[in-house]
Protein backbone atom coordinates (compact mmCIF):
# COMPACT_ATOMS: atom_id res chain seq x y z
CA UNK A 1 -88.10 -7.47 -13.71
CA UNK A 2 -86.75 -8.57 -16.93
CA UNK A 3 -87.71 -10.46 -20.49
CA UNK A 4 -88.26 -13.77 -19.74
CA UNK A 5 -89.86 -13.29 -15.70
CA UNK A 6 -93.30 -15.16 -14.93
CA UNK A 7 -95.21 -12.95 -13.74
CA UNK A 8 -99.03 -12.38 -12.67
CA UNK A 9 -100.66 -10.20 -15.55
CA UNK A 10 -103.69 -7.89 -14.41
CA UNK A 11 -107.11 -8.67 -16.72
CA UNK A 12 -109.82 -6.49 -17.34
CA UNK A 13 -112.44 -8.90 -15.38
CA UNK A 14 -110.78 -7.99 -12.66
CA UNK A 15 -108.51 -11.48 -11.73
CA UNK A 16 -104.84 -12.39 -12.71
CA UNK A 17 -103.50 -14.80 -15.05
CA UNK A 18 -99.73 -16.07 -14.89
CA UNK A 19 -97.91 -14.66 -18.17
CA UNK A 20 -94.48 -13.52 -19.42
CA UNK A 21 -92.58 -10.91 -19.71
CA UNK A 22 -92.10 -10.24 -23.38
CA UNK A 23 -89.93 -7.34 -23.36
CA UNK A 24 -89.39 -4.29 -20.63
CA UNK A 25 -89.36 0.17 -21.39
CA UNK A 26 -88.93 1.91 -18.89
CA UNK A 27 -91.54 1.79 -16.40
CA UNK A 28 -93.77 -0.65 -18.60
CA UNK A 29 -93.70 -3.76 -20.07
CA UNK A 30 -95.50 -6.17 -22.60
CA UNK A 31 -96.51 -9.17 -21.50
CA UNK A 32 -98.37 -12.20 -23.05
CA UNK A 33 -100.63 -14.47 -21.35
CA UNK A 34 -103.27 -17.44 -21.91
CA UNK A 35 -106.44 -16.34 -22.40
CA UNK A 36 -110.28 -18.75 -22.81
CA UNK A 37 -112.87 -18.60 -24.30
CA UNK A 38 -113.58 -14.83 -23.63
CA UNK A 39 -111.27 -11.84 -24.48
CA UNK A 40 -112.24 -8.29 -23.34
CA UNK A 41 -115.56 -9.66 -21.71
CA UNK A 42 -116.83 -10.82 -25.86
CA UNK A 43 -116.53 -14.61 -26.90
CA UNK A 44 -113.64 -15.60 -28.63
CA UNK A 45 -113.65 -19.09 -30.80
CA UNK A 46 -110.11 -19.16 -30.73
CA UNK A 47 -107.88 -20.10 -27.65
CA UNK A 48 -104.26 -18.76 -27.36
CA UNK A 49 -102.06 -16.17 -26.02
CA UNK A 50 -103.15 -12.31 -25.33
CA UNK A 51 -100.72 -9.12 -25.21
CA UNK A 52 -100.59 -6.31 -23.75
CA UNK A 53 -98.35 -3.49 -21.99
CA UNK A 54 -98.76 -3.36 -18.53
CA UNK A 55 -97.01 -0.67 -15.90
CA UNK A 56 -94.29 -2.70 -13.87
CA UNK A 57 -95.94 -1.66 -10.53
CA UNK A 58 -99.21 -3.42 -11.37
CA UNK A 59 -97.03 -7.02 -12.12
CA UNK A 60 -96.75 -9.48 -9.02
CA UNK A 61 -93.72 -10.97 -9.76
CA UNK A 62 -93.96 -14.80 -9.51
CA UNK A 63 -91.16 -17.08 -7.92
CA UNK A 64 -90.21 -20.19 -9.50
CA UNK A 65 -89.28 -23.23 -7.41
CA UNK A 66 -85.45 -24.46 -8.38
């Protein structure tokens, strides 16, 4: 995996969301991702993107149709 991938990030609900691969070190990486209305199961007013490092082995990698 490398900067740039799509990938499906692990949340702390439980589910996935697709995100990106911001940057790779060694066996982790930081990713960022949409998130709603909720962040870190607390309401959130503001939509956008959420961050966070992730270990490569819990990534699914996604393939993207050419």
């Amino acid at each position: 995996m490398k900067p740039g991938d799509k990938v499906m990030v692990p949340r702390t609900g439980g589910g996935y969301s697709l995100g990106e691969i911001l940057e790779v070190c060694v066996d982790r990486a930081r990713v960022t991702f949409p998130i709603g209305n909720t962040f870190r199961g607390k309401p959130r007013p503001l939509v956008g993107m959420g961050y966070k490092t992730v270990k490569l082995s819990k990534l699914r990698p996604v393939k993207e149709a050419d």
